[in-house]
C-alpha atoms as a PDB file:
ATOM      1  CA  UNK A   1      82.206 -93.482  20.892  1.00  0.00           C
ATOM      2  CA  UNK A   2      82.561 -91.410  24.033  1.00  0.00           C
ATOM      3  CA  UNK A   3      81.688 -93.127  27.227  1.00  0.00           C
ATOM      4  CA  UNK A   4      80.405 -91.428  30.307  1.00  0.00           C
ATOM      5  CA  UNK A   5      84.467 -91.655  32.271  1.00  0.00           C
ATOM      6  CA  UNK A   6      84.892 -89.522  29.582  1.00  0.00           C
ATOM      7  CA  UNK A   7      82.444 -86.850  29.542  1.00  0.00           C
ATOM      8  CA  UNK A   8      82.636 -86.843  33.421  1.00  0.00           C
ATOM      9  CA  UNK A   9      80.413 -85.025  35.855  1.00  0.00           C
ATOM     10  CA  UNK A  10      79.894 -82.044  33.621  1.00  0.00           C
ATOM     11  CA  UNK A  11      78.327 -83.893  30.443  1.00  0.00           C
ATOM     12  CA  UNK A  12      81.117 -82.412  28.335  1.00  0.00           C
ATOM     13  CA  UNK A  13      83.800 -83.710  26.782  1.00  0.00           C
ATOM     14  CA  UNK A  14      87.267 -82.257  27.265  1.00  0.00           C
ATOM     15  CA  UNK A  15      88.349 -79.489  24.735  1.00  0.00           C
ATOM     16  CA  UNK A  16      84.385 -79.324  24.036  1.00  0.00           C
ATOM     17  CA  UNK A  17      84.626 -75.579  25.659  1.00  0.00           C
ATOM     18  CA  UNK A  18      84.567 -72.617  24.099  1.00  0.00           C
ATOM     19  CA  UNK A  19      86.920 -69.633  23.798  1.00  0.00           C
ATOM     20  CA  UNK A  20      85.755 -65.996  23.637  1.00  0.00           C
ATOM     21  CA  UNK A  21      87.126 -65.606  20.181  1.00  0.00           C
ATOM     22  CA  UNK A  22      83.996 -68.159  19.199  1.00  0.00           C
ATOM     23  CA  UNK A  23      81.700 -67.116  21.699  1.00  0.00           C
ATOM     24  CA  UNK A  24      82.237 -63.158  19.773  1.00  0.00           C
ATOM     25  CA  UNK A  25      81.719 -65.071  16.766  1.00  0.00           C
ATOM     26  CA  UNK A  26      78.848 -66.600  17.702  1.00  0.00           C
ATOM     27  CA  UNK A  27      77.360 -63.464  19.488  1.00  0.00           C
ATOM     28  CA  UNK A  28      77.968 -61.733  16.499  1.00  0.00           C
ATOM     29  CA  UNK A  29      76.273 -64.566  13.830  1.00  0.00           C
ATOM     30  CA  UNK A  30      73.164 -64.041  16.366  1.00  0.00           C
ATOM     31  CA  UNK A  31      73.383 -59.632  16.155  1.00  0.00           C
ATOM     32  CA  UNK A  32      73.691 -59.893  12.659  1.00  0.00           C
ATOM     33  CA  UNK A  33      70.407 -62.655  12.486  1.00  0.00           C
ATOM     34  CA  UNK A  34      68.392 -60.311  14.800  1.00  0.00           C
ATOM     35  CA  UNK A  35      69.628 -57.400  13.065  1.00  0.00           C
ATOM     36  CA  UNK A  36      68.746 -58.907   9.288  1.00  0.00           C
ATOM     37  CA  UNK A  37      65.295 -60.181  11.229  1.00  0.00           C
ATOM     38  CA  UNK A  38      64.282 -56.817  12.948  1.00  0.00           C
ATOM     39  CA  UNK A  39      65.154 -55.343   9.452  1.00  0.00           C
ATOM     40  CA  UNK A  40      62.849 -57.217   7.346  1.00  0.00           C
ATOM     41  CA  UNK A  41      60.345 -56.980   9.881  1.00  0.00           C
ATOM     42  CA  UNK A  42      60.473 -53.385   9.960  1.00  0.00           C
ATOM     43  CA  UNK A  43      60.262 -53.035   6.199  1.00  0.00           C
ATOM     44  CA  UNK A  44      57.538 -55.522   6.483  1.00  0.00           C
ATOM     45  CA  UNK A  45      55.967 -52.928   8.710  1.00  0.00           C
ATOM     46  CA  UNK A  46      56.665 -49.823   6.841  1.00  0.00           C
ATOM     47  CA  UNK A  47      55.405 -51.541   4.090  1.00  0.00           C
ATOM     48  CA  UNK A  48      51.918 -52.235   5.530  1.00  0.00           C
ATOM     49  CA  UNK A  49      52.168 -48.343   7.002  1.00  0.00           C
ATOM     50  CA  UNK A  50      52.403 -47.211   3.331  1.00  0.00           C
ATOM     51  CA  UNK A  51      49.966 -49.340   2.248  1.00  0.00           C
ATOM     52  CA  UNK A  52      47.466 -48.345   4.944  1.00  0.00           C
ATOM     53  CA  UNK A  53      48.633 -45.136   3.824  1.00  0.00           C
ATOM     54  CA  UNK A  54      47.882 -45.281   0.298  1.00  0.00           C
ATOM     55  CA  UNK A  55      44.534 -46.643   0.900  1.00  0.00           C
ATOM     56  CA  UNK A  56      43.760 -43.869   3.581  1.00  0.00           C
ATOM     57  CA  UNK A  57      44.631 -40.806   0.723  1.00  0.00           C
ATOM     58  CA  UNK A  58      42.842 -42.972  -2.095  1.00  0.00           C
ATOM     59  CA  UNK A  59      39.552 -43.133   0.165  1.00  0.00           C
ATOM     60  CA  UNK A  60      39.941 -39.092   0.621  1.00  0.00           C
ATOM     61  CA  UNK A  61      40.816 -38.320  -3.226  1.00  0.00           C
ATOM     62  CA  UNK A  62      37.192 -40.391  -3.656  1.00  0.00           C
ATOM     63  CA  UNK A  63      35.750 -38.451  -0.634  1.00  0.00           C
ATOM     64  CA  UNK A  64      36.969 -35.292  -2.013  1.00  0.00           C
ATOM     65  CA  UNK A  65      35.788 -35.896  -5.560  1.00  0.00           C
ATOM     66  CA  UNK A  66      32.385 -36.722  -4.601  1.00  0.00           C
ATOM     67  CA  UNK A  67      32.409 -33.049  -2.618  1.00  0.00           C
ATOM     68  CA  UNK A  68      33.909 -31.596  -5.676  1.00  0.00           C
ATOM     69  CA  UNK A  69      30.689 -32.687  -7.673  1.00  0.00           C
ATOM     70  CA  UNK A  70      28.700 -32.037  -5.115  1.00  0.00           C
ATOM     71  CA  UNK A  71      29.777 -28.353  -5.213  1.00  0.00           C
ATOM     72  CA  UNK A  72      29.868 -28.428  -8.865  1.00  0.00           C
ATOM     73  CA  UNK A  73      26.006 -29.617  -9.041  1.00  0.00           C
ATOM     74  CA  UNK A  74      25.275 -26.993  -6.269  1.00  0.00           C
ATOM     75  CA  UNK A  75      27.398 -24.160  -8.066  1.00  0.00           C
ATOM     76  CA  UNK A  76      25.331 -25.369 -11.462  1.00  0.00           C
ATOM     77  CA  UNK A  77      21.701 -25.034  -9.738  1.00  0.00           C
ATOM     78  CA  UNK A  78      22.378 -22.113  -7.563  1.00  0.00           C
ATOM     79  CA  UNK A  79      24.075 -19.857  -9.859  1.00  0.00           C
ATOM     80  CA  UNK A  80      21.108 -19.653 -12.418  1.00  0.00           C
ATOM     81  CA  UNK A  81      18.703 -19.359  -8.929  1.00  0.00           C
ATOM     82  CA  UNK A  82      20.687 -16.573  -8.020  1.00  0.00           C
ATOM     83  CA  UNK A  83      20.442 -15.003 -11.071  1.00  0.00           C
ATOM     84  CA  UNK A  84      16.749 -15.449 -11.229  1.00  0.00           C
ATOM     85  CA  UNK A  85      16.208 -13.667  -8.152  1.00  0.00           C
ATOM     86  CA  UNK A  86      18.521 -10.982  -8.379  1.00  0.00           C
ATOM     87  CA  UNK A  87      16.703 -10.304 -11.470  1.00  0.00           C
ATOM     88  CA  UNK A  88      13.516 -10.562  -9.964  1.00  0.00           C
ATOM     89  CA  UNK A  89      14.483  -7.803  -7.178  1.00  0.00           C
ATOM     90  CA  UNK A  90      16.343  -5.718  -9.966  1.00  0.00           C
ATOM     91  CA  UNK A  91      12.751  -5.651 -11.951  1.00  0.00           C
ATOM     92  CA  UNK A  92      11.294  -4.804  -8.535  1.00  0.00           C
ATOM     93  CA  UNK A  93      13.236  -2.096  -7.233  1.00  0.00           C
ATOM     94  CA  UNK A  94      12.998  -0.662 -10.475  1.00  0.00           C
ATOM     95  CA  UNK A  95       8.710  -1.374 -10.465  1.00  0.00           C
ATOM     96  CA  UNK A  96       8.677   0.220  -6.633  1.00  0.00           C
ATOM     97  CA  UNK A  97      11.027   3.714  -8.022  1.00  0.00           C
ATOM     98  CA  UNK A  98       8.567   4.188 -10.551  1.00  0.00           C
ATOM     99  CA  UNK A  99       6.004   3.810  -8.727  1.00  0.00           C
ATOM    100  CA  UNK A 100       7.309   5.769  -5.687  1.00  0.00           C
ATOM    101  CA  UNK A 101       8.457   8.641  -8.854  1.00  0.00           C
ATOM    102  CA  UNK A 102       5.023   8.590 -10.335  1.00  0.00           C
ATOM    103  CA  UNK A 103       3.529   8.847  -6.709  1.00  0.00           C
ATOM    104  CA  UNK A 104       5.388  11.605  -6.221  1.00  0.00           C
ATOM    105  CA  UNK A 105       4.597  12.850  -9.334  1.00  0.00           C
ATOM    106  CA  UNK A 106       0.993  12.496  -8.467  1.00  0.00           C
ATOM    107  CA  UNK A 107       1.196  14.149  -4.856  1.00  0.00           C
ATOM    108  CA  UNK A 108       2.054  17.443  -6.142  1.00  0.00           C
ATOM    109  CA  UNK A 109      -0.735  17.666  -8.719  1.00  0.00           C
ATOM    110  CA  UNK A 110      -2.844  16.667  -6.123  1.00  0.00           C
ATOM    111  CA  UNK A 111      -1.428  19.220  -3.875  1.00  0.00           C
ATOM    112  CA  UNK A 112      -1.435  21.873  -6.822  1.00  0.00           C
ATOM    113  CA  UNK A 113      -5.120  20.734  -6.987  1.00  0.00           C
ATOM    114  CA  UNK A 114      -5.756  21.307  -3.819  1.00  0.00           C
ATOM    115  CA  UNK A 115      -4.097  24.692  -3.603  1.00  0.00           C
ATOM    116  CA  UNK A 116      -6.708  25.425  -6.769  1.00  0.00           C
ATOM    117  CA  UNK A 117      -9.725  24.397  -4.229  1.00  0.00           C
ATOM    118  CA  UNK A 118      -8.550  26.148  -1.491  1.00  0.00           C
ATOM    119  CA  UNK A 119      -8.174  29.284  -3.546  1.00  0.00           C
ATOM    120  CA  UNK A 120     -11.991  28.477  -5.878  1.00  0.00           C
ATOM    121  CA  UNK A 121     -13.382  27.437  -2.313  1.00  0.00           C
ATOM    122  CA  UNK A 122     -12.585  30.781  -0.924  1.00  0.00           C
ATOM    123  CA  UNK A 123     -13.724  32.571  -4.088  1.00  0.00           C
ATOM    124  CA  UNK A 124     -16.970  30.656  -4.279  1.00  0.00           C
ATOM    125  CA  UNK A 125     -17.810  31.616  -0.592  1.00  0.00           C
ATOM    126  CA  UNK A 126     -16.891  35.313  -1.749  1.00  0.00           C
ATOM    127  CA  UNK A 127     -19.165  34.917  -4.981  1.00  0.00           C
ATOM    128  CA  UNK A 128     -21.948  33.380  -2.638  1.00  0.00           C
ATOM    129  CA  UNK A 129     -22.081  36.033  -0.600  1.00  0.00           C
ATOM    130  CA  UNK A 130     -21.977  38.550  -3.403  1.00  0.00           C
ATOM    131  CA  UNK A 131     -24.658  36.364  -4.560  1.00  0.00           C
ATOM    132  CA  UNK A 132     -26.561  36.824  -1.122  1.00  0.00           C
ATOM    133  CA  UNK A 133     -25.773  40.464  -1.129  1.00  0.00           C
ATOM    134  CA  UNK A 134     -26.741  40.803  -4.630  1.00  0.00           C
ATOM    135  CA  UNK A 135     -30.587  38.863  -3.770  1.00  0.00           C
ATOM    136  CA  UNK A 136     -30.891  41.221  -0.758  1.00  0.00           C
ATOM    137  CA  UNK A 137     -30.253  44.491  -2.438  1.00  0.00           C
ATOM    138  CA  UNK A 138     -32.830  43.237  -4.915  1.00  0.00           C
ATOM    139  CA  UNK A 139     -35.025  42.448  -2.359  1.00  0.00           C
ATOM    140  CA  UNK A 140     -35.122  45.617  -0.854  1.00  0.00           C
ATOM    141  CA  UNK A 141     -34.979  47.740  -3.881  1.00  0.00           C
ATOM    142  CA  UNK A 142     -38.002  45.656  -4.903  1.00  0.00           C
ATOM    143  CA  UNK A 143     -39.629  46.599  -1.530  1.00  0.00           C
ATOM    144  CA  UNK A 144     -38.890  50.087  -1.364  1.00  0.00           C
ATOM    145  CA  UNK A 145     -39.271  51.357  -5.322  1.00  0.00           C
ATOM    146  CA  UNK A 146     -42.223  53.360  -4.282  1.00  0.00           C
ATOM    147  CA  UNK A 147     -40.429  54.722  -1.669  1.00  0.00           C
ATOM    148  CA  UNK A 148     -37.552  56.194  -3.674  1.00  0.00           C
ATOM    149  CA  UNK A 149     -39.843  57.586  -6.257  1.00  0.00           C
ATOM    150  CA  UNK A 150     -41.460  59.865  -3.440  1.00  0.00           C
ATOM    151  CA  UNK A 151     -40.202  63.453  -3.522  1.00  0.00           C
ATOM    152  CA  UNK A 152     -38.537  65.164  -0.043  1.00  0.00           C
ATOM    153  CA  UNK A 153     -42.168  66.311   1.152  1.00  0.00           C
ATOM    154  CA  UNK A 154     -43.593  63.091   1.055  1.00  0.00           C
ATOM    155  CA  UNK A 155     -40.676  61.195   2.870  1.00  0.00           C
ATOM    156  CA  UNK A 156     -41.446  62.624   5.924  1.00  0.00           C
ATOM    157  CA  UNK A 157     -45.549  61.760   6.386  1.00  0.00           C
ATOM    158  CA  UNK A 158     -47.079  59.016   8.225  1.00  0.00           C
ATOM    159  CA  UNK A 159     -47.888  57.051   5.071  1.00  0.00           C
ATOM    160  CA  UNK A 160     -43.950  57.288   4.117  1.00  0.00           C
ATOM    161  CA  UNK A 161     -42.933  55.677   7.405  1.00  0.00           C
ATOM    162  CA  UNK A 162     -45.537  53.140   7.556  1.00  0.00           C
ATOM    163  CA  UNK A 163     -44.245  52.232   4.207  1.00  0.00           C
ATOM    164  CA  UNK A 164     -40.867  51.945   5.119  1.00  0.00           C
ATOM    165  CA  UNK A 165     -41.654  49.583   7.840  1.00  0.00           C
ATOM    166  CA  UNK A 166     -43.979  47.447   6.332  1.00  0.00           C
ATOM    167  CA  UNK A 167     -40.837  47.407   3.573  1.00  0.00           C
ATOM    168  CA  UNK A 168     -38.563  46.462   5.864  1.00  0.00           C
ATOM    169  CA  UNK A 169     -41.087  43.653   7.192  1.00  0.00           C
ATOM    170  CA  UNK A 170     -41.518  42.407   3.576  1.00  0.00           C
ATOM    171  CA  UNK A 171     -37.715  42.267   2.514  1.00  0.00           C
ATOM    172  CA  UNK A 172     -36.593  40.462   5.766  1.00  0.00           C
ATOM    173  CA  UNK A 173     -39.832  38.322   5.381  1.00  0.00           C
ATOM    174  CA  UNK A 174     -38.584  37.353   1.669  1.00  0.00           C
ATOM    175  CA  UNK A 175     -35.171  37.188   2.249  1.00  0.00           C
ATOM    176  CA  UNK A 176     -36.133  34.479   4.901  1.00  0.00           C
ATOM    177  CA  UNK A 177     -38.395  33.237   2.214  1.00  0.00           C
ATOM    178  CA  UNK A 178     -35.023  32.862   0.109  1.00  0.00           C
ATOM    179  CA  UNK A 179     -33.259  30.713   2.610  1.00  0.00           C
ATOM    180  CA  UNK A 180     -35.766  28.503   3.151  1.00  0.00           C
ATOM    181  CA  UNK A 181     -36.181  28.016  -0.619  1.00  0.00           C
ATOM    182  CA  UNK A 182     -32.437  27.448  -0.701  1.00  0.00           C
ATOM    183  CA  UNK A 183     -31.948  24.989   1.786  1.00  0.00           C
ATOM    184  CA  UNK A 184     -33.380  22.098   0.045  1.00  0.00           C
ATOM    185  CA  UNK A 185     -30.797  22.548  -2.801  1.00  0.00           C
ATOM    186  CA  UNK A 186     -28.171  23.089  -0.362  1.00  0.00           C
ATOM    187  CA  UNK A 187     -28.554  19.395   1.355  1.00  0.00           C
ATOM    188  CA  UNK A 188     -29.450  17.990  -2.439  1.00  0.00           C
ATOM    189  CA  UNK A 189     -25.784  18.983  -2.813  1.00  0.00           C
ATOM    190  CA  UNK A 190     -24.089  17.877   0.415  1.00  0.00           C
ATOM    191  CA  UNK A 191     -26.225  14.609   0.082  1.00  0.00           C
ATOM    192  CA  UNK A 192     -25.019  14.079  -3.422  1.00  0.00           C
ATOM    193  CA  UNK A 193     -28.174  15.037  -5.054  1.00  0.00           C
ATOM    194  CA  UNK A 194     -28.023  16.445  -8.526  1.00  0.00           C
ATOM    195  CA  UNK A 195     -30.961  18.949  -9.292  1.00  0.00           C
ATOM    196  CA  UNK A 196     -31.054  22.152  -7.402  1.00  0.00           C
ATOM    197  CA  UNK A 197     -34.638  23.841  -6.778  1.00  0.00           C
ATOM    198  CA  UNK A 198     -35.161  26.622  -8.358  1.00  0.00           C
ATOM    199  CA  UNK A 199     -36.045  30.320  -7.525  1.00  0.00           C
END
């Protein structure tokens, strides 16, 4: 047993003190423990980094196979909706170019038609008034017969020229007769009635 004379003021015993050669030894037993400690650690770590990892990519291959059918479903009901209505505007493009072709079609037989008025318009004014022309010549050749069938000598007496005026009287007074006879077929007509009176 070792007293206290022995270990002294110091607590140690003599030759209890180290040389360098065992303090490098020692120093070096403790580098190599930290060094062999911070090394499992760290692969402890990078272990749980991979793992965190791992679990991070597998929750985005899920995420991104859920979009994935999403898109799928999406593709599956749009593509046929797509197709319905591009078929639908197809048909009615088509529907509106026939229809704008046989409009088109229709506007010049309607302007044709209208050419064809124009043109039986004008003649049928030209024909009335032939027809007017035709009614007064009758008139007065009705009202002056007798007149024409007196010879040179008789033109010229009183009786002649009375004639002649009251013949001019009675054709304008008949002609005026005419008109007024007319004008109740003329607004049967423009009124859209059917019979016309008759002379």
């Amino acid at each position: 047993m070792v007293t206290t004379k022995e270990l002294g003021r110091t607590g140690r015993r003599p030759g209890d003190e180290m040389t360098i050669e065992q303090w490098n030894i020692v120093l070096s037993a403790v580098i190599g423990v930290l060094l062999v400690g911070y090394g499992v650690w760290l692969k402890y770590v990078f272990a749980q980094q991979l793992g965190s990892k791992d679990t991070a990519i597998q929750a985005l291959e899920a995420a991104l196979k859920a979009k994935d059918a999403e898109i799928s479903r999406l593709q599956g009901d749009t593509a046929p909706a797509i197709a319905a209505a591009y078929s639908t505007m197809r048909k009615h493009a088509n529907e509106v170019t026939e229809d704008s072709q046989r409009l088109a079609v229709q506007v010049k037989q309607l302007m044709r038609s209208q050419r064809r008025l124009d043109k039986k318009a004008s003649a049928d004014q030209l024909i009335s008034e032939c027809k007017g022309l035709f009614v007064a010549t009758d008139i007065i050749d009705s009202e002056f017969k007798d007149i024409y069938q007196q010879t040179d000598s008789e033109l010229g007496s009183p009786e002649t020229l009375k004639a002649v005026v009251d013949g001019i009287v009675a054709a304008y007074q008949r002609m005026n007769n005419e008109i007024e006879h007319r004008i109740p077929s003329i607004e049967a007509i423009i009124t859209g009635g059917e019979g016309l009176v008759s002379s």
